[in-house]
PDB file of N, CA and C in Angstrom:
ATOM      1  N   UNK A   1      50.234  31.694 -31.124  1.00  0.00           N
ATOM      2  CA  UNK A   1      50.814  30.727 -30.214  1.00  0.00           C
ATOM      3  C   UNK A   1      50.357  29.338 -30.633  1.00  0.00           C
ATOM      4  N   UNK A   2      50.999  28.466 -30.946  1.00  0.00           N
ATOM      5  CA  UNK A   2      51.046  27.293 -31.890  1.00  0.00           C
ATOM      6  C   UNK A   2      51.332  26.055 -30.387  1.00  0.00           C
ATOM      7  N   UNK A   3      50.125  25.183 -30.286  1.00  0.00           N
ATOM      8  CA  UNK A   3      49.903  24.406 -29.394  1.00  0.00           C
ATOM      9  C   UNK A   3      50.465  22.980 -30.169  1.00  0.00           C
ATOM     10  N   UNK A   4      51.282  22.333 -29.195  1.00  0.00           N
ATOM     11  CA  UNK A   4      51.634  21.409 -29.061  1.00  0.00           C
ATOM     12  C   UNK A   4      50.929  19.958 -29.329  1.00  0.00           C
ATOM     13  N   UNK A   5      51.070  18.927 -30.405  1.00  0.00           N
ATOM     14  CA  UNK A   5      49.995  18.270 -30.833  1.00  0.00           C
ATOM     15  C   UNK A   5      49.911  17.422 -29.928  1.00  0.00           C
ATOM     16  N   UNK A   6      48.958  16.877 -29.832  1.00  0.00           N
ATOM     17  CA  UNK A   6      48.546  15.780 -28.626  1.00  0.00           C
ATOM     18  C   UNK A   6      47.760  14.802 -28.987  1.00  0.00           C
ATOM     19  N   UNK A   7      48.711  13.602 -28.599  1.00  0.00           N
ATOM     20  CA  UNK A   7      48.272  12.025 -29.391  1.00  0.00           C
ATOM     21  C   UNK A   7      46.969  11.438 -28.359  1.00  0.00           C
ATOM     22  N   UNK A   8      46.559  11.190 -29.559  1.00  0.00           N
ATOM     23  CA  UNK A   8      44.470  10.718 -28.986  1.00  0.00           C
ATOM     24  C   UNK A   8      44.894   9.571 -28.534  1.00  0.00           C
ATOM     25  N   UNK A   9      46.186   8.812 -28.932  1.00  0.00           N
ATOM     26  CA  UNK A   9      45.597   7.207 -28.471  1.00  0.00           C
ATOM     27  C   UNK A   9      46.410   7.354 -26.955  1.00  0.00           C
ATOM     28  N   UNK A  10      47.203   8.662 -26.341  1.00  0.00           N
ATOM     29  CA  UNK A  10      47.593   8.594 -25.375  1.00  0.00           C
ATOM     30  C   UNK A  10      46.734   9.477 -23.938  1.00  0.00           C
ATOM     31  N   UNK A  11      45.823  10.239 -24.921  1.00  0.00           N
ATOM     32  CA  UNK A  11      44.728  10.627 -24.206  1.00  0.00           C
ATOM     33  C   UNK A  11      43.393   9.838 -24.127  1.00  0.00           C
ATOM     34  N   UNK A  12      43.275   8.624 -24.953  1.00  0.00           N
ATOM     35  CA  UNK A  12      42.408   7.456 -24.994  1.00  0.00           C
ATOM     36  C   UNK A  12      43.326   6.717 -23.646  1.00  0.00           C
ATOM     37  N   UNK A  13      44.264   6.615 -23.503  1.00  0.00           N
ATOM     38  CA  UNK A  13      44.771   5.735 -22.426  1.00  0.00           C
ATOM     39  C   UNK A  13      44.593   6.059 -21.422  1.00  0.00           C
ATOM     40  N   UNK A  14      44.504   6.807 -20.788  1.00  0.00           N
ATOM     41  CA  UNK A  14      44.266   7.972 -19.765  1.00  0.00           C
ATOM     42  C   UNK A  14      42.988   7.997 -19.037  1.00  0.00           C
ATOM     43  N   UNK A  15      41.928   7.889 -20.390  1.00  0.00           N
ATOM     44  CA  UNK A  15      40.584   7.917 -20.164  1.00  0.00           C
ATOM     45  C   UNK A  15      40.179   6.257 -19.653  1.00  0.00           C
ATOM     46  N   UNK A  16      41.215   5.829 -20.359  1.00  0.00           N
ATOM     47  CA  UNK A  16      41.026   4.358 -19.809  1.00  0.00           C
ATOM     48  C   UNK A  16      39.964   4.162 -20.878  1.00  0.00           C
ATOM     49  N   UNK A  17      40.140   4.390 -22.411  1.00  0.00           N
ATOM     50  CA  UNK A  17      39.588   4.090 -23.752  1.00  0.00           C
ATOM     51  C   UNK A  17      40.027   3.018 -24.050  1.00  0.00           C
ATOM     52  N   UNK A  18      39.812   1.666 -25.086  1.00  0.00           N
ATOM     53  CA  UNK A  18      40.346   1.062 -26.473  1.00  0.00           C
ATOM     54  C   UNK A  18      39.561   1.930 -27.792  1.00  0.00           C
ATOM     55  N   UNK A  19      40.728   2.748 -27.982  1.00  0.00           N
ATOM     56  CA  UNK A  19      40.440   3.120 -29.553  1.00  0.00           C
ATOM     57  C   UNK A  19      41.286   2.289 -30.529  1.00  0.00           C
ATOM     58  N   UNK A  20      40.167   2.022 -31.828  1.00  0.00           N
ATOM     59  CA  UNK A  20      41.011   1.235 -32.695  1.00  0.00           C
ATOM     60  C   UNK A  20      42.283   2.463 -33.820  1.00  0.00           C
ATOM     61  N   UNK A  21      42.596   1.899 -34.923  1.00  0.00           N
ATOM     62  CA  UNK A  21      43.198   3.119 -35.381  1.00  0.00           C
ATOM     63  C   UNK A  21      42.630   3.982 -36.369  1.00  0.00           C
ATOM     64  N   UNK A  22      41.331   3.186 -36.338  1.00  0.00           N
ATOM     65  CA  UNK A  22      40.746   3.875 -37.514  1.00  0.00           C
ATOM     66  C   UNK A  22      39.942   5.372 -36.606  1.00  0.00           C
ATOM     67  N   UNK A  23      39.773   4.876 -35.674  1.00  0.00           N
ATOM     68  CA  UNK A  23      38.926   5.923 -34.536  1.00  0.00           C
ATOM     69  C   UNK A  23      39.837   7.022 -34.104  1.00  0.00           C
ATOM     70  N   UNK A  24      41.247   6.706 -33.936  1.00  0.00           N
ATOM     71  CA  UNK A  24      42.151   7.677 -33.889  1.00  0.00           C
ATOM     72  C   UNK A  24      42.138   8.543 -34.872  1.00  0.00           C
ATOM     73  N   UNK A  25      42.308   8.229 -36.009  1.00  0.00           N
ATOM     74  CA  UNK A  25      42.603   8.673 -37.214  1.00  0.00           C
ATOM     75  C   UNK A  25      41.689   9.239 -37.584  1.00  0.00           C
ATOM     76  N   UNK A  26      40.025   9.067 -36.576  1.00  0.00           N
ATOM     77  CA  UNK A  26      38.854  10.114 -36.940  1.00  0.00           C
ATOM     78  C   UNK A  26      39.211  11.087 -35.982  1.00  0.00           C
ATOM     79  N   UNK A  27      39.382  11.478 -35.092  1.00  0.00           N
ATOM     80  CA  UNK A  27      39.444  11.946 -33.573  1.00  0.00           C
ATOM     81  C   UNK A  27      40.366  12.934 -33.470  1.00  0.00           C
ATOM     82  N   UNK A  28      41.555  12.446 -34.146  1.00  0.00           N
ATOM     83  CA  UNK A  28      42.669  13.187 -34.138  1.00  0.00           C
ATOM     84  C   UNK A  28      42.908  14.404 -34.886  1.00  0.00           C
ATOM     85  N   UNK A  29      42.049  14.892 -35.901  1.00  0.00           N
ATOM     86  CA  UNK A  29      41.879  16.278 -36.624  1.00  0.00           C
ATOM     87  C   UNK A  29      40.865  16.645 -35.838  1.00  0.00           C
ATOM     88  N   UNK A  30      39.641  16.202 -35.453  1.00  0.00           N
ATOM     89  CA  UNK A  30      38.754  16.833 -34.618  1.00  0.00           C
ATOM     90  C   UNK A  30      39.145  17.280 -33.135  1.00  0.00           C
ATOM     91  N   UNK A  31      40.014  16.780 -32.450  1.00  0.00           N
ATOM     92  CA  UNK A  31      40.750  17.073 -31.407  1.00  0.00           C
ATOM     93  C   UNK A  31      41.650  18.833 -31.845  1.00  0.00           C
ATOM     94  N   UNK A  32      42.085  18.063 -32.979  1.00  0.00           N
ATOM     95  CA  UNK A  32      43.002  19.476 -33.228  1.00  0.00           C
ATOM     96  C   UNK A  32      41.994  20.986 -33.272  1.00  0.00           C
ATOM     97  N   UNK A  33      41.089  20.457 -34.147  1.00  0.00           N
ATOM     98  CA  UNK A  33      40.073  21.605 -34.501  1.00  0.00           C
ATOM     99  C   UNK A  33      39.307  22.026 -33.387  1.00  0.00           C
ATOM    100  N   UNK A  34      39.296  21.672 -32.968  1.00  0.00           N
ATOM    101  CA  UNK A  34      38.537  21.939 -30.752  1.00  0.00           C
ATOM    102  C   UNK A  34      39.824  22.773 -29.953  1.00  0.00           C
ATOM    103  N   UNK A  35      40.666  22.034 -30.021  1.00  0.00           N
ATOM    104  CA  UNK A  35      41.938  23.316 -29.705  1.00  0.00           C
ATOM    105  C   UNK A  35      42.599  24.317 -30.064  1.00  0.00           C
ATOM    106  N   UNK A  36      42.384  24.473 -32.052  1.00  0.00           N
ATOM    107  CA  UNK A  36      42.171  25.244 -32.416  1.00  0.00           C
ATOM    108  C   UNK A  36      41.599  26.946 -32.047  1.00  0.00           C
ATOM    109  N   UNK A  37      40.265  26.209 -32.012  1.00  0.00           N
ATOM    110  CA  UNK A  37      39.074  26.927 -31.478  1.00  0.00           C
ATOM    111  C   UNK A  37      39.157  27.619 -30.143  1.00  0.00           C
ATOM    112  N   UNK A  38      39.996  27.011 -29.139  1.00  0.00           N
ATOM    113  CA  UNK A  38      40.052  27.473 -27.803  1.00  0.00           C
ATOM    114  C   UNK A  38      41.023  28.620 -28.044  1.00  0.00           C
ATOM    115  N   UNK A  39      41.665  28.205 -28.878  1.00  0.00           N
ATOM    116  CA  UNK A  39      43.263  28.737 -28.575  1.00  0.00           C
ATOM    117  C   UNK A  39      43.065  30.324 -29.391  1.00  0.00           C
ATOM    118  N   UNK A  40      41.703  30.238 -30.515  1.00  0.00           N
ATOM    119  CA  UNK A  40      40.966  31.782 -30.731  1.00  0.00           C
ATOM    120  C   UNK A  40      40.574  32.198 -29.991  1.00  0.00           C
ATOM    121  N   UNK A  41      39.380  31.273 -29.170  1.00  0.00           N
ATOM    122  CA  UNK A  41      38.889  32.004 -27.927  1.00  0.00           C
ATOM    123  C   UNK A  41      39.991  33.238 -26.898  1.00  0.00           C
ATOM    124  N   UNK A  42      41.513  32.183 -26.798  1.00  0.00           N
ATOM    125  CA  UNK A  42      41.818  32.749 -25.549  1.00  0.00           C
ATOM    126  C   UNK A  42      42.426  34.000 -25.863  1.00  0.00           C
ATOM    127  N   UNK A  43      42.615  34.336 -27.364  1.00  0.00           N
ATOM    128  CA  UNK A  43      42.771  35.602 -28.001  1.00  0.00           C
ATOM    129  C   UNK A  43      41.983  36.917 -27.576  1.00  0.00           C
ATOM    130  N   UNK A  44      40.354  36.431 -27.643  1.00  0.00           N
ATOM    131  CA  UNK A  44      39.572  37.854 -27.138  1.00  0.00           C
ATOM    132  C   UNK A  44      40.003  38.510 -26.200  1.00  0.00           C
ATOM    133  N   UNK A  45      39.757  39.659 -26.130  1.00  0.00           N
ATOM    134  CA  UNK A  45      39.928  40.611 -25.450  1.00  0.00           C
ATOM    135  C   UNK A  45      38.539  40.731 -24.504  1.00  0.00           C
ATOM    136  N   UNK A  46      38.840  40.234 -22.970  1.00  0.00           N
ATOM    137  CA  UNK A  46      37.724  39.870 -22.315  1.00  0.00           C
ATOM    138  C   UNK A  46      38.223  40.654 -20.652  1.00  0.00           C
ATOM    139  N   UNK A  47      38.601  41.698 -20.941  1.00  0.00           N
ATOM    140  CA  UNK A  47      38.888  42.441 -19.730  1.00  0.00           C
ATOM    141  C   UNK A  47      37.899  43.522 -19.126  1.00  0.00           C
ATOM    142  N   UNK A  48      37.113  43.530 -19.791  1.00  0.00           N
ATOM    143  CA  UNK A  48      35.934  44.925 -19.776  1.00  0.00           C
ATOM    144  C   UNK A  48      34.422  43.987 -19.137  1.00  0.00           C
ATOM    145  N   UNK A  49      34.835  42.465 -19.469  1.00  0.00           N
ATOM    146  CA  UNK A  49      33.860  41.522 -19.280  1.00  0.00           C
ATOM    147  C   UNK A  49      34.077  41.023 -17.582  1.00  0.00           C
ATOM    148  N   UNK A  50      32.523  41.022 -17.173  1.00  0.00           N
ATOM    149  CA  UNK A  50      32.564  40.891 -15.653  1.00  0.00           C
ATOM    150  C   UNK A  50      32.489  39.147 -15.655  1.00  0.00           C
ATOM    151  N   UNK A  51      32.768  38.586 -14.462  1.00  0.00           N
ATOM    152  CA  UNK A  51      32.971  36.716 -15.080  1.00  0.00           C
ATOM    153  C   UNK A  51      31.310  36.728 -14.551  1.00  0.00           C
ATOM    154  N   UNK A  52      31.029  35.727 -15.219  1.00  0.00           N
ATOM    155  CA  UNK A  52      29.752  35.021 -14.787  1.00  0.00           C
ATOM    156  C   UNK A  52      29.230  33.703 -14.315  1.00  0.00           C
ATOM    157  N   UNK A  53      28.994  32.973 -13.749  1.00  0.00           N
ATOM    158  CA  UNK A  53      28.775  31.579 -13.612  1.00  0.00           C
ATOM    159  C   UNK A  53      27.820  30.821 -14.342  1.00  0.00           C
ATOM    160  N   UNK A  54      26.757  31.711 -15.315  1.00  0.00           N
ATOM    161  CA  UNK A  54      25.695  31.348 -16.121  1.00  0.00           C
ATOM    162  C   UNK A  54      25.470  32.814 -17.171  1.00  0.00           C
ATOM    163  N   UNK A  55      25.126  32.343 -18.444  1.00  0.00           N
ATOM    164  CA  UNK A  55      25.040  33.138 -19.400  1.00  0.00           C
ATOM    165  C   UNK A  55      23.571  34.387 -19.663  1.00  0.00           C
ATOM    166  N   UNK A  56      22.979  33.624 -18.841  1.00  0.00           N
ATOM    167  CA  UNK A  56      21.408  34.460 -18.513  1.00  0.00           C
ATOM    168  C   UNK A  56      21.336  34.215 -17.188  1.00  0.00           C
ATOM    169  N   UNK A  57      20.347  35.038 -16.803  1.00  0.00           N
ATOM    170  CA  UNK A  57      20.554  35.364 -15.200  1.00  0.00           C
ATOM    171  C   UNK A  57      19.147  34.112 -15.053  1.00  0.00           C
ATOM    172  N   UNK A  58      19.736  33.533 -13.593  1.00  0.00           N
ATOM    173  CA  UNK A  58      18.705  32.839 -13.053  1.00  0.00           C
ATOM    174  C   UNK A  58      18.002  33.145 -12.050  1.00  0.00           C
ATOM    175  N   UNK A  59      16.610  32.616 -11.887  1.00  0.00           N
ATOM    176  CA  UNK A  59      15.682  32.902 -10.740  1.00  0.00           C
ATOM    177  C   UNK A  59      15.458  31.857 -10.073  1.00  0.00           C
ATOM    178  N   UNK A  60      15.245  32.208  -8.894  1.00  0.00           N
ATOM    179  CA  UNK A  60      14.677  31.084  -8.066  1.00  0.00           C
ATOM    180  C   UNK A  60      13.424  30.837  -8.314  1.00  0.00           C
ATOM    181  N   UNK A  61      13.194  28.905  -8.531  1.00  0.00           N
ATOM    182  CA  UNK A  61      12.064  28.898  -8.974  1.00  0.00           C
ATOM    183  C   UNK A  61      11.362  27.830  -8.086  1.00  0.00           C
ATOM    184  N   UNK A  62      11.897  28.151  -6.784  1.00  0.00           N
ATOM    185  CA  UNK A  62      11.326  27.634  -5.783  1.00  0.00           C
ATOM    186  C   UNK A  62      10.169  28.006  -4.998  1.00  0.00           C
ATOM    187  N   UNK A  63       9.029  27.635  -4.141  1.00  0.00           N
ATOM    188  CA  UNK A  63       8.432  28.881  -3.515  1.00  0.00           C
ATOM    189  C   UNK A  63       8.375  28.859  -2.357  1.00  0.00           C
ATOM    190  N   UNK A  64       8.098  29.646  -2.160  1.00  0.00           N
ATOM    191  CA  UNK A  64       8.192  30.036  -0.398  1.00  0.00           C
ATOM    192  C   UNK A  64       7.757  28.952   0.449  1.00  0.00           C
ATOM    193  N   UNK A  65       8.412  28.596   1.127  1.00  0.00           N
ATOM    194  CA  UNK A  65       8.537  27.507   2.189  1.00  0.00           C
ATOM    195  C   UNK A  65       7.293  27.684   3.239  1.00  0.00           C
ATOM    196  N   UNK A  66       5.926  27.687   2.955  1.00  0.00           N
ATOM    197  CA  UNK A  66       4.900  28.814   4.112  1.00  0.00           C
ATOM    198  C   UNK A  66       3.898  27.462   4.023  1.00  0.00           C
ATOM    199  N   UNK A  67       3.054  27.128   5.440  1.00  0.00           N
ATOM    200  CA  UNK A  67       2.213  26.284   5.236  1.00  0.00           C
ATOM    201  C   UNK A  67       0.962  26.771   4.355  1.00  0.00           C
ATOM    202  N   UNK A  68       0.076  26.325   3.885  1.00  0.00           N
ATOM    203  CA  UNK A  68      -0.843  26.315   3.163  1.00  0.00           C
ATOM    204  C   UNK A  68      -1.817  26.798   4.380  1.00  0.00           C
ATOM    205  N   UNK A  69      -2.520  28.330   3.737  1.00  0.00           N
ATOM    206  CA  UNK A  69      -3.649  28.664   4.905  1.00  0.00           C
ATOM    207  C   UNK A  69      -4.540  28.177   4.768  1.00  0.00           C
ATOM    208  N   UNK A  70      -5.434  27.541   3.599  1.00  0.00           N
ATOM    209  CA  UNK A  70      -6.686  26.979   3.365  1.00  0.00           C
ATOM    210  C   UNK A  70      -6.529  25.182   4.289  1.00  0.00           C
ATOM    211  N   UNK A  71      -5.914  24.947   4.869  1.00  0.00           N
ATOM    212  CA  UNK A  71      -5.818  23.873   4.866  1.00  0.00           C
ATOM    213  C   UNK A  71      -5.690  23.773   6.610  1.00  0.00           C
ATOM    214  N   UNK A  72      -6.728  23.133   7.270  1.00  0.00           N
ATOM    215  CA  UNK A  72      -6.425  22.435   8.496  1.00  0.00           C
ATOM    216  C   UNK A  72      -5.414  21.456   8.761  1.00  0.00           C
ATOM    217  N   UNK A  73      -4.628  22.055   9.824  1.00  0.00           N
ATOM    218  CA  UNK A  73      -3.151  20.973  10.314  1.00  0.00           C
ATOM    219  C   UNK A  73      -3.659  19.538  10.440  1.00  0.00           C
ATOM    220  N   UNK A  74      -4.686  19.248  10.869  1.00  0.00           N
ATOM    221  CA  UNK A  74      -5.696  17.671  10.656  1.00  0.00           C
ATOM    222  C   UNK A  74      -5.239  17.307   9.335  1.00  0.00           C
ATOM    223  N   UNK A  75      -5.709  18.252   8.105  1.00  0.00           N
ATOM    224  CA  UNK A  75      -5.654  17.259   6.879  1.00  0.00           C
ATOM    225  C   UNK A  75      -4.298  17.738   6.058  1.00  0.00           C
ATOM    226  N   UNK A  76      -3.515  18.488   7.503  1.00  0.00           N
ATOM    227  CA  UNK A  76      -2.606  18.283   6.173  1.00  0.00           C
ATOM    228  C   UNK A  76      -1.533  16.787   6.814  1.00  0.00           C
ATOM    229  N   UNK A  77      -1.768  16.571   8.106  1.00  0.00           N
ATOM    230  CA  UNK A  77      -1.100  15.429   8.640  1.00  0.00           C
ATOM    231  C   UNK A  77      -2.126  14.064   8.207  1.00  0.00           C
ATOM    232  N   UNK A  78      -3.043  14.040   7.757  1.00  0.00           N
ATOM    233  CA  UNK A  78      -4.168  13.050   7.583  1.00  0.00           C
ATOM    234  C   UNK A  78      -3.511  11.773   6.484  1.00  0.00           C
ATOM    235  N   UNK A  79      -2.297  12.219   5.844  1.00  0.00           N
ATOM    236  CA  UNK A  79      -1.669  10.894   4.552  1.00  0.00           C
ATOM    237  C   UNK A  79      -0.339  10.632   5.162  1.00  0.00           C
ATOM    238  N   UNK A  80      -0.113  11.195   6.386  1.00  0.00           N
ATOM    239  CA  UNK A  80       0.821  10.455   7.206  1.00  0.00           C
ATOM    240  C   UNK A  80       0.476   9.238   7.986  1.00  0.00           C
ATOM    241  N   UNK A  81       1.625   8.328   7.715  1.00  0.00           N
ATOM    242  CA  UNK A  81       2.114   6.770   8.142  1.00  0.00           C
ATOM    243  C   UNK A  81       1.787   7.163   9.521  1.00  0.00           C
ATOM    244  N   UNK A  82       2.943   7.869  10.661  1.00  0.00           N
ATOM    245  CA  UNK A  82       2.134   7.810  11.808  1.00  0.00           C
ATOM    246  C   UNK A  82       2.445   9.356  12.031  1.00  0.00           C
ATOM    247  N   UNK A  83       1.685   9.302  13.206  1.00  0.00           N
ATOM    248  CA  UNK A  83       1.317  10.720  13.764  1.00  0.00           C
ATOM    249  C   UNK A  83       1.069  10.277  15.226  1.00  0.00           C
ATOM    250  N   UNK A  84       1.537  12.018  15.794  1.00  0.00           N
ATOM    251  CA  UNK A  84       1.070  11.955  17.219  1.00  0.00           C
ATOM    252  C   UNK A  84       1.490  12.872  17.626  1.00  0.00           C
ATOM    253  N   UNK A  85       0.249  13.636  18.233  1.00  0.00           N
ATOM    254  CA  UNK A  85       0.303  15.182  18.923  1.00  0.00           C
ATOM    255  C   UNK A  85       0.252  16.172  17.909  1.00  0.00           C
ATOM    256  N   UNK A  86       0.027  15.883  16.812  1.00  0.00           N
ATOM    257  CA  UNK A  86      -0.036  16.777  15.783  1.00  0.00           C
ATOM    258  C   UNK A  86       1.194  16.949  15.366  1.00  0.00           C
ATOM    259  N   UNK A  87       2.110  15.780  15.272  1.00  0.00           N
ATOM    260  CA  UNK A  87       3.555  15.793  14.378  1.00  0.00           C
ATOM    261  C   UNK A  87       3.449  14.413  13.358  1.00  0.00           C
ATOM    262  N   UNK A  88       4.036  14.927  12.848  1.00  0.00           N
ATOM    263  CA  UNK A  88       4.722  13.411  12.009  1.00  0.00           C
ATOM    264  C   UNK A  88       5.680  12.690  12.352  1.00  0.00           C
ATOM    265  N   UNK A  89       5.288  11.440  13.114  1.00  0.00           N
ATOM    266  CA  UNK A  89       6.613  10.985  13.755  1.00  0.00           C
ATOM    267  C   UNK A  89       7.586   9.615  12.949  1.00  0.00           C
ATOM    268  N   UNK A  90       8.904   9.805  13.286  1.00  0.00           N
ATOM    269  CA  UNK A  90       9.828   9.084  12.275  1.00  0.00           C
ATOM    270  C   UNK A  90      10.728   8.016  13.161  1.00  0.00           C
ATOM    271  N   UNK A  91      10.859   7.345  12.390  1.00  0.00           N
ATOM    272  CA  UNK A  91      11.611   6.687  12.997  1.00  0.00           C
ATOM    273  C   UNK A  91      12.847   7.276  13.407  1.00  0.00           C
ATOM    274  N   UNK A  92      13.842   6.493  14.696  1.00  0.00           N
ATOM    275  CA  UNK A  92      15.064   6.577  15.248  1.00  0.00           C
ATOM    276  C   UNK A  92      15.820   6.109  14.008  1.00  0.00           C
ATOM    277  N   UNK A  93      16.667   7.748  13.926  1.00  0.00           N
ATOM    278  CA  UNK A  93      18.040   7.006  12.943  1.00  0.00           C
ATOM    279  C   UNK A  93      19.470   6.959  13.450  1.00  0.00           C
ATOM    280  N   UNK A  94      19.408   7.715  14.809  1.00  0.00           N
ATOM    281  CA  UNK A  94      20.920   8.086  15.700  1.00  0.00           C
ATOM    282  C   UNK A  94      20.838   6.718  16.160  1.00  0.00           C
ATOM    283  N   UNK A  95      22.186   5.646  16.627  1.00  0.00           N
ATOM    284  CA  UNK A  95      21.928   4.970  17.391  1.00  0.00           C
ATOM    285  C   UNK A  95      22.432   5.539  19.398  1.00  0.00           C
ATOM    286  N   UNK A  96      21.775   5.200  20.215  1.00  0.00           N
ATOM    287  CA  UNK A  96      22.284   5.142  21.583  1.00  0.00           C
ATOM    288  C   UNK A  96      23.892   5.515  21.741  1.00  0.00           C
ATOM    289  N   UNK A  97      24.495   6.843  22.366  1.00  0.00           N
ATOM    290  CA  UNK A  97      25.958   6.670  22.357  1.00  0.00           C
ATOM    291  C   UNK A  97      25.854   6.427  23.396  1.00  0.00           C
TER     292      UNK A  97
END
């Protein structure tokens, strides 16, 4: 299946590019050769293949959201701006409806 050629300086326009013509004239076989390439890709035979959203599996590399037991609620509020009652208090960001 033989893809339709597609002019760089009208896909430079698009992008809202100034290409000169010498930049076209680099761009424009490398464009081809990138679609090329897809247009093998879309050949495989990828029906046996489950889809994935990432190529290796990821972990969460977050940790558990748990206060710290070694640590008195005193010092763990102690590098807070203000405090009171044993909270951290913030400023008003709703205004009055």
């Amino acid at each position: 299946m033989s893809q339709p050629a597609i002019d760089v300086r009208y896909v430079a326009n698009l992008a809202r590019l100034e290409l000169s013509d010498e930049e076209i004239n680099t761009f424009q076989p490398q464009l081809e050769a990138i679609l090329k390439h897809v247009e093998t890709l879309s050949q495989l035979d990828v029906s046996g293949i489950e889809p994935t959203s990432y190529p290796a599996p990821v972990f969460d590399r977050m940790r558990d959201d748990e206060p710290h037991e070694s640590l008195p609620p005193e010092a763990v509020l102690q590098n807070a701006p203000d405090r009171a009652q044993g909270q951290i208090r913030v400023p008003k960001v709703v205004a009055d409806a």
